[in-house]
PDB file of N, CA and C in Angstrom:
ATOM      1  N   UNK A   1     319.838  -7.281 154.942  1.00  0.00           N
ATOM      2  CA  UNK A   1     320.427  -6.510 156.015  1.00  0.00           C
ATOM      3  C   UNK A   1     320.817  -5.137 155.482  1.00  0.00           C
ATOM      4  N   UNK A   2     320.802  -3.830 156.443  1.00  0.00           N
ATOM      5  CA  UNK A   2     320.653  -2.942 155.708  1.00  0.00           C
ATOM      6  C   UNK A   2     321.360  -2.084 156.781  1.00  0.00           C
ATOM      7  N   UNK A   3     322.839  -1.031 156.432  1.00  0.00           N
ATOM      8  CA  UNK A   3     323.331  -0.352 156.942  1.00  0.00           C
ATOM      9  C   UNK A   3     323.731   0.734 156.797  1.00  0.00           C
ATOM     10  N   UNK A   4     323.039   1.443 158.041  1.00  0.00           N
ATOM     11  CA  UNK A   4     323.455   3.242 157.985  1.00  0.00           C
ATOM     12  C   UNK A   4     324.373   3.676 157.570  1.00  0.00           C
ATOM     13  N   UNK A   5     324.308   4.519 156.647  1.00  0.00           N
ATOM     14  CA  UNK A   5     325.442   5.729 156.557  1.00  0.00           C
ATOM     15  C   UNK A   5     325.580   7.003 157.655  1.00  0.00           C
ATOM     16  N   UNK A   6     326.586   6.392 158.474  1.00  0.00           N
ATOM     17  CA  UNK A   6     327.019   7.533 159.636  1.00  0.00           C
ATOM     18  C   UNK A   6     327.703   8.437 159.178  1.00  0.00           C
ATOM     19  N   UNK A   7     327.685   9.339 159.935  1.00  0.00           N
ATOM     20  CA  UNK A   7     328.375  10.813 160.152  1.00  0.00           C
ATOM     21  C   UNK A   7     329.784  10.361 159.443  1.00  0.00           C
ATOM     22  N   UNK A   8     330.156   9.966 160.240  1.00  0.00           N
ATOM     23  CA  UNK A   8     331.975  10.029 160.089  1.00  0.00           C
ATOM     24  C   UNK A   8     332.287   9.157 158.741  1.00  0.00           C
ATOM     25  N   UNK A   9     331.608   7.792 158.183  1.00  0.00           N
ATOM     26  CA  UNK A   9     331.892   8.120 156.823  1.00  0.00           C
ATOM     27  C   UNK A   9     331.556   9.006 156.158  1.00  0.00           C
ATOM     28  N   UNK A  10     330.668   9.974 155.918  1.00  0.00           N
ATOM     29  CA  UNK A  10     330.442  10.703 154.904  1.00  0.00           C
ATOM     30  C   UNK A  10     331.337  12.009 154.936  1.00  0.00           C
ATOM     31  N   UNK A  11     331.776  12.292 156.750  1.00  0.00           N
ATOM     32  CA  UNK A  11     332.573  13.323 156.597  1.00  0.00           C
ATOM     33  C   UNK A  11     334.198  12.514 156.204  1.00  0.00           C
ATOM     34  N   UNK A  12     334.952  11.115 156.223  1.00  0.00           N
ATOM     35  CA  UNK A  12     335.954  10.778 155.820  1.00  0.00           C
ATOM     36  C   UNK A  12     335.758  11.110 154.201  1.00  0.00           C
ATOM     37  N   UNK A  13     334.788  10.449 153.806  1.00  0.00           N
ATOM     38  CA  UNK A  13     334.627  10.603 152.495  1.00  0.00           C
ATOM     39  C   UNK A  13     334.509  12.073 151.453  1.00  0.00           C
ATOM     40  N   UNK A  14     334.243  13.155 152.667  1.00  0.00           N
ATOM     41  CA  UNK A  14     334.752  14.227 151.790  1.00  0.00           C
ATOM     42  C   UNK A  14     335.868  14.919 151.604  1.00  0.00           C
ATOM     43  N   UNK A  15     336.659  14.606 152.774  1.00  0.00           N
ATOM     44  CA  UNK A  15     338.003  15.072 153.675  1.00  0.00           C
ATOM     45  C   UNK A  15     338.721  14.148 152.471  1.00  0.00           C
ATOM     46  N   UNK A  16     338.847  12.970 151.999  1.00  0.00           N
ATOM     47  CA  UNK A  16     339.430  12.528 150.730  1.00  0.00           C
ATOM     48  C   UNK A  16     339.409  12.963 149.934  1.00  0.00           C
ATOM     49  N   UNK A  17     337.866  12.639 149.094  1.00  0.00           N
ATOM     50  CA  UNK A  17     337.588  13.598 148.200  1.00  0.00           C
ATOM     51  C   UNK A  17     338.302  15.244 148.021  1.00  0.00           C
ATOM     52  N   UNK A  18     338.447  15.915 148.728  1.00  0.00           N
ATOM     53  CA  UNK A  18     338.947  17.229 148.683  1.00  0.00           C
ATOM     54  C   UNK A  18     340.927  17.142 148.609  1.00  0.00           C
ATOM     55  N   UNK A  19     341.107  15.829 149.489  1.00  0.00           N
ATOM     56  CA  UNK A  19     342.607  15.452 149.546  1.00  0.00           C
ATOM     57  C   UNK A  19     342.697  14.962 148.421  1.00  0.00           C
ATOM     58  N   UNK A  20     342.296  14.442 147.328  1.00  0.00           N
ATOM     59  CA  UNK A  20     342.405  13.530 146.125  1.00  0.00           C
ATOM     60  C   UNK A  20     342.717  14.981 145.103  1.00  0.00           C
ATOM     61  N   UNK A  21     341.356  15.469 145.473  1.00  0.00           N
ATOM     62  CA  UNK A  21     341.153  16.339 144.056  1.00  0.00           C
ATOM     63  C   UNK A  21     342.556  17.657 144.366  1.00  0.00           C
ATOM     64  N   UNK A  22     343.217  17.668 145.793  1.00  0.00           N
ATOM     65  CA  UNK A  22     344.021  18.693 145.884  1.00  0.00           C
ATOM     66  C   UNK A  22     344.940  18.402 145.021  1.00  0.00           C
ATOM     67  N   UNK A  23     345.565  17.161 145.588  1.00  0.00           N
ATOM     68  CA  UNK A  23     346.633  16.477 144.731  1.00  0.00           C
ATOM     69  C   UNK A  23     346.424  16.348 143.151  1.00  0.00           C
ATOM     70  N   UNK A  24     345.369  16.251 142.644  1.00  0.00           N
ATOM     71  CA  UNK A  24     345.054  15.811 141.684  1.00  0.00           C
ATOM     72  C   UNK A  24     345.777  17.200 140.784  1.00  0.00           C
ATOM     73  N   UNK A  25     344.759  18.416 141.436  1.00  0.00           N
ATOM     74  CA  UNK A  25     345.050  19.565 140.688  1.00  0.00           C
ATOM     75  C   UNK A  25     346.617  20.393 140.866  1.00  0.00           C
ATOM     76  N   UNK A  26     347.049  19.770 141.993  1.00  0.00           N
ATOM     77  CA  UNK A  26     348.876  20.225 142.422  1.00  0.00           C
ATOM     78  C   UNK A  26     349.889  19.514 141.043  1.00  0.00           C
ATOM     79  N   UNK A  27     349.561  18.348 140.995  1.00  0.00           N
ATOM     80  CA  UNK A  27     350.107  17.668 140.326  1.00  0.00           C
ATOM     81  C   UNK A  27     350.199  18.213 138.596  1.00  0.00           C
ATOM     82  N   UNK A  28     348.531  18.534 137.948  1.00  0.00           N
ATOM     83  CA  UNK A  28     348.939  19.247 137.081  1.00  0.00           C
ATOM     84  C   UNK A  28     349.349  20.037 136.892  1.00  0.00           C
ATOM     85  N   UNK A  29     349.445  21.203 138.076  1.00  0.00           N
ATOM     86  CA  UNK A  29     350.298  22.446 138.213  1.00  0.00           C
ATOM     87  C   UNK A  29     351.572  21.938 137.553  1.00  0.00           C
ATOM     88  N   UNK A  30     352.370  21.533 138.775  1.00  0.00           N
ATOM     89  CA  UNK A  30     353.294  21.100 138.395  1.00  0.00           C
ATOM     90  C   UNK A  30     353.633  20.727 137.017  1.00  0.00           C
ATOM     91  N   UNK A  31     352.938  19.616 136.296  1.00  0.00           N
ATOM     92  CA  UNK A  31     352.972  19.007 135.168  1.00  0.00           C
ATOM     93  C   UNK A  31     353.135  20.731 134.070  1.00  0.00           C
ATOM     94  N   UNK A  32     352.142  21.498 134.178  1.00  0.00           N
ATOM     95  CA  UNK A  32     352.267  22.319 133.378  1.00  0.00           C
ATOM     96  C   UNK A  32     353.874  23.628 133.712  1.00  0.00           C
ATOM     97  N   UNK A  33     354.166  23.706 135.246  1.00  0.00           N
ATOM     98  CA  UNK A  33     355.137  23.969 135.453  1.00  0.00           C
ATOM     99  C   UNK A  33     356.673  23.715 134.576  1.00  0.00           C
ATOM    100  N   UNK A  34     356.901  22.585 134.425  1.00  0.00           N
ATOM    101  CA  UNK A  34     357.959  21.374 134.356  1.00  0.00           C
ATOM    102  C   UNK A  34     357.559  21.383 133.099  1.00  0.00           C
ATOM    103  N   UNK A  35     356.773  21.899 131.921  1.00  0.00           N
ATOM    104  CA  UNK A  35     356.843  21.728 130.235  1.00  0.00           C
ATOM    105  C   UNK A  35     357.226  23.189 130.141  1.00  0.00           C
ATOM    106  N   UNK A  36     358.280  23.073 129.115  1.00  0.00           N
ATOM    107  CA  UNK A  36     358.918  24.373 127.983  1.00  0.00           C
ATOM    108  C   UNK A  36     357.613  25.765 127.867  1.00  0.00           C
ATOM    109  N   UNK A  37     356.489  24.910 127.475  1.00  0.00           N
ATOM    110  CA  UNK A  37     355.427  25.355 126.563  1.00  0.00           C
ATOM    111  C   UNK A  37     354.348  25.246 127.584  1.00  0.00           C
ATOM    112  N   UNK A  38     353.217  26.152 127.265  1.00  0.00           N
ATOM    113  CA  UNK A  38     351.833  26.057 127.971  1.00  0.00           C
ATOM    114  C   UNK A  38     351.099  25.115 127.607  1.00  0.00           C
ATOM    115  N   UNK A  39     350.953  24.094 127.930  1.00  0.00           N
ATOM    116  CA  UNK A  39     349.916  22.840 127.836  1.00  0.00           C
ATOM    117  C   UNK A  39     348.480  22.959 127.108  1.00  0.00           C
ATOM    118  N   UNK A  40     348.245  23.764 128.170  1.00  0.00           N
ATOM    119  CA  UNK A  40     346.856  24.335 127.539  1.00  0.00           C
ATOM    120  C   UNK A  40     346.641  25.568 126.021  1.00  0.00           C
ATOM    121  N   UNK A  41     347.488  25.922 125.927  1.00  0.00           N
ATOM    122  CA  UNK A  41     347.575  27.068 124.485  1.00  0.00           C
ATOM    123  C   UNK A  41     347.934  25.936 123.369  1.00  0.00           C
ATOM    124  N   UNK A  42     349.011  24.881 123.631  1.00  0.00           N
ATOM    125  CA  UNK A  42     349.111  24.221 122.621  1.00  0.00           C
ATOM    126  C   UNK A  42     348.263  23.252 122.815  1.00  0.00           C
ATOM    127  N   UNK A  43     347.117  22.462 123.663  1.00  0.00           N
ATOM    128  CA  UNK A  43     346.503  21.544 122.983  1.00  0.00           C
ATOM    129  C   UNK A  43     345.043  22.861 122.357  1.00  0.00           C
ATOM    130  N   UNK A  44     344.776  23.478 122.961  1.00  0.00           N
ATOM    131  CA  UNK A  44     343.513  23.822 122.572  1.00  0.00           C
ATOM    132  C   UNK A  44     343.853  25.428 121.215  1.00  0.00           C
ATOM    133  N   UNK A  45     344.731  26.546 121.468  1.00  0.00           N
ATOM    134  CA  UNK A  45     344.842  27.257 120.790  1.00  0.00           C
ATOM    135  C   UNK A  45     345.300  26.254 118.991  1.00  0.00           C
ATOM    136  N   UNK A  46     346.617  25.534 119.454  1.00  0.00           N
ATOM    137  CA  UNK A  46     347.318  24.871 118.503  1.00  0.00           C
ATOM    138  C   UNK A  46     346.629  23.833 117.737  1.00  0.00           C
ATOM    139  N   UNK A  47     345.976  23.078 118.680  1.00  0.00           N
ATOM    140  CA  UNK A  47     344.953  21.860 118.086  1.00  0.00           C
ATOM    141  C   UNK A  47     345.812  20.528 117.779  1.00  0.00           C
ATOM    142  N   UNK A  48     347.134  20.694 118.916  1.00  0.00           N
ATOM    143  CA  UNK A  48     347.416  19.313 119.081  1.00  0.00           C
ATOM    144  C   UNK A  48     347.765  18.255 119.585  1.00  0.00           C
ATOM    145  N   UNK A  49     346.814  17.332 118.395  1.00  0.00           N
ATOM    146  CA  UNK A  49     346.197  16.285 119.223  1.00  0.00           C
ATOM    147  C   UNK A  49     346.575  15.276 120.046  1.00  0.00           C
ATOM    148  N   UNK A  50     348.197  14.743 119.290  1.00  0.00           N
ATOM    149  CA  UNK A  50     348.859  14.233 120.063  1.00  0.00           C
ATOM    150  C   UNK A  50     349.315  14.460 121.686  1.00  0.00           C
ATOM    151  N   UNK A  51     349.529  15.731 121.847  1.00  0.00           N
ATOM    152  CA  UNK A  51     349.807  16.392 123.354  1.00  0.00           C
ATOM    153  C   UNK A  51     348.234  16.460 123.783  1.00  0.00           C
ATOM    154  N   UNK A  52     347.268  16.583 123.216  1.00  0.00           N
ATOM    155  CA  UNK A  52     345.936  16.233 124.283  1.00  0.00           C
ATOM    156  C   UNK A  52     346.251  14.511 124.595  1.00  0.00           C
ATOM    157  N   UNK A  53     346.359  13.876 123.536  1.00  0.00           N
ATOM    158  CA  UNK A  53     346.452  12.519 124.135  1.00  0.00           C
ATOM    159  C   UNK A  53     346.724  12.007 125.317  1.00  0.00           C
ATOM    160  N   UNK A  54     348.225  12.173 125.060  1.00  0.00           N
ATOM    161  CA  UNK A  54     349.153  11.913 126.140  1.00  0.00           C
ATOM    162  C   UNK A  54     348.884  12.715 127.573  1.00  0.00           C
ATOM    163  N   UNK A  55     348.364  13.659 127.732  1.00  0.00           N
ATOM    164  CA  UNK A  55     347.745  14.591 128.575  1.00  0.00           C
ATOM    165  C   UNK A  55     346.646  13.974 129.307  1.00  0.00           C
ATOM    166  N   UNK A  56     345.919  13.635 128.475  1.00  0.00           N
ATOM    167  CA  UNK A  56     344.788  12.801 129.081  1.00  0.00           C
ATOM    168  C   UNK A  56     345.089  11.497 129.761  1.00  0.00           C
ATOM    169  N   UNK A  57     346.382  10.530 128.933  1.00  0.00           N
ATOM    170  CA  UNK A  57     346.738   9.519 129.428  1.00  0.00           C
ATOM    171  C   UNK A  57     347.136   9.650 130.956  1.00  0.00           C
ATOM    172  N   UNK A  58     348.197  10.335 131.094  1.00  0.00           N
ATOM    173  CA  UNK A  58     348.621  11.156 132.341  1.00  0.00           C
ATOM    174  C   UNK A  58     347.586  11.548 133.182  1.00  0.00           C
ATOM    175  N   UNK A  59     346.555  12.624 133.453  1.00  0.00           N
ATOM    176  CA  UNK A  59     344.987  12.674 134.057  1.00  0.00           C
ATOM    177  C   UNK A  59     344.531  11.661 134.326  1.00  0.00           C
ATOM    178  N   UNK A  60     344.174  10.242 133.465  1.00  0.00           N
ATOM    179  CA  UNK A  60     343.934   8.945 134.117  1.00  0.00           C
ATOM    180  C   UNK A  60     344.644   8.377 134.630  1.00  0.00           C
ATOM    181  N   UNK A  61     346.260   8.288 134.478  1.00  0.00           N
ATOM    182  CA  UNK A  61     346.729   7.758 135.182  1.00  0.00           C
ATOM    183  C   UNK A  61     347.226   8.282 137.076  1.00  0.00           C
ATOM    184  N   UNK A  62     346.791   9.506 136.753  1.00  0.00           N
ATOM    185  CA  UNK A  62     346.847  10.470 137.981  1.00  0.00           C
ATOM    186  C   UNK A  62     345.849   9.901 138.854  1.00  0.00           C
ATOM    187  N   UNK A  63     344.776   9.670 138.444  1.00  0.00           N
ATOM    188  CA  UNK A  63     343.295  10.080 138.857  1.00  0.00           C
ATOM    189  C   UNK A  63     342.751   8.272 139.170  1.00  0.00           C
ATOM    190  N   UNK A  64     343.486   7.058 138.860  1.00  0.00           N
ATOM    191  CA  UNK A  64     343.668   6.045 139.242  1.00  0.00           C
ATOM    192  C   UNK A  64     344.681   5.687 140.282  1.00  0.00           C
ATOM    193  N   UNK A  65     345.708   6.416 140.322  1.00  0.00           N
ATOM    194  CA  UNK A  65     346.723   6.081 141.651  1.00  0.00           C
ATOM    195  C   UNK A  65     346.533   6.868 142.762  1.00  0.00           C
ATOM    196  N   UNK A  66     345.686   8.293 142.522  1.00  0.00           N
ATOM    197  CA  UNK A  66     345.001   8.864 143.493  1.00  0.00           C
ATOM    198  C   UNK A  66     343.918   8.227 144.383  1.00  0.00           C
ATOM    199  N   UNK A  67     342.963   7.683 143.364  1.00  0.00           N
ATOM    200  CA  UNK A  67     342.182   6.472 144.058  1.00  0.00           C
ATOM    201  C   UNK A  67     342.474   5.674 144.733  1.00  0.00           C
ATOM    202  N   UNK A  68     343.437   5.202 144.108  1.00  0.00           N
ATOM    203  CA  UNK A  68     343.493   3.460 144.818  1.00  0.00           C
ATOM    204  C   UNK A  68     344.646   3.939 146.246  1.00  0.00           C
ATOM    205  N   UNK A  69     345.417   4.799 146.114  1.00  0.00           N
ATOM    206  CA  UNK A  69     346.290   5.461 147.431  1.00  0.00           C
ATOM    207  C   UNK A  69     344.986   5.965 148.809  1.00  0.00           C
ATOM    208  N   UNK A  70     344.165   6.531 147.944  1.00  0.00           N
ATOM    209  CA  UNK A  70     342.868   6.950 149.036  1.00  0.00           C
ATOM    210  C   UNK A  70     342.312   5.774 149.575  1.00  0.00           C
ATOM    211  N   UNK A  71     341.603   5.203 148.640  1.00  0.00           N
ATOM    212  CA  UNK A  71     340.923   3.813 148.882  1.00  0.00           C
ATOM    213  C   UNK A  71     341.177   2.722 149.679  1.00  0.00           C
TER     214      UNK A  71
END
């Protein structure tokens, strides 16, 4: 059995998509807002690694509760 992809999912599915990734990227605003220090100068100018870690941990954990809230 085999079923169409209509209009209106593909347009829900971008209207998320664009709501996910807003939040997604508000959120690190914020995140970089709310630190002392520039996030980005110290993982990449500074080279450290620990604050990329945890950075990244945070991004997945963003980017999984974004999902599953959409989903």
């Amino acid at each position: 059995m085999t079923t169409q992809l209509g209009f209106e999912y593909l347009l829900s599915s971008l209207v998320y998509g664009v709501l996910g990734f807003g939040l997604f990227m508000l959120s690190l605003w914020i995140m970089e807002k709310l630190t002392p220090y520039s996030l980005e100068k110290k993982i990449t100018e500074e080279g450290n690694l620990a604050l990329g870690i945890v950075v990244a941990a945070i991004v997945l954990s963003l980017g999984i509760i974004y999902a599953a809230a959409i989903h």
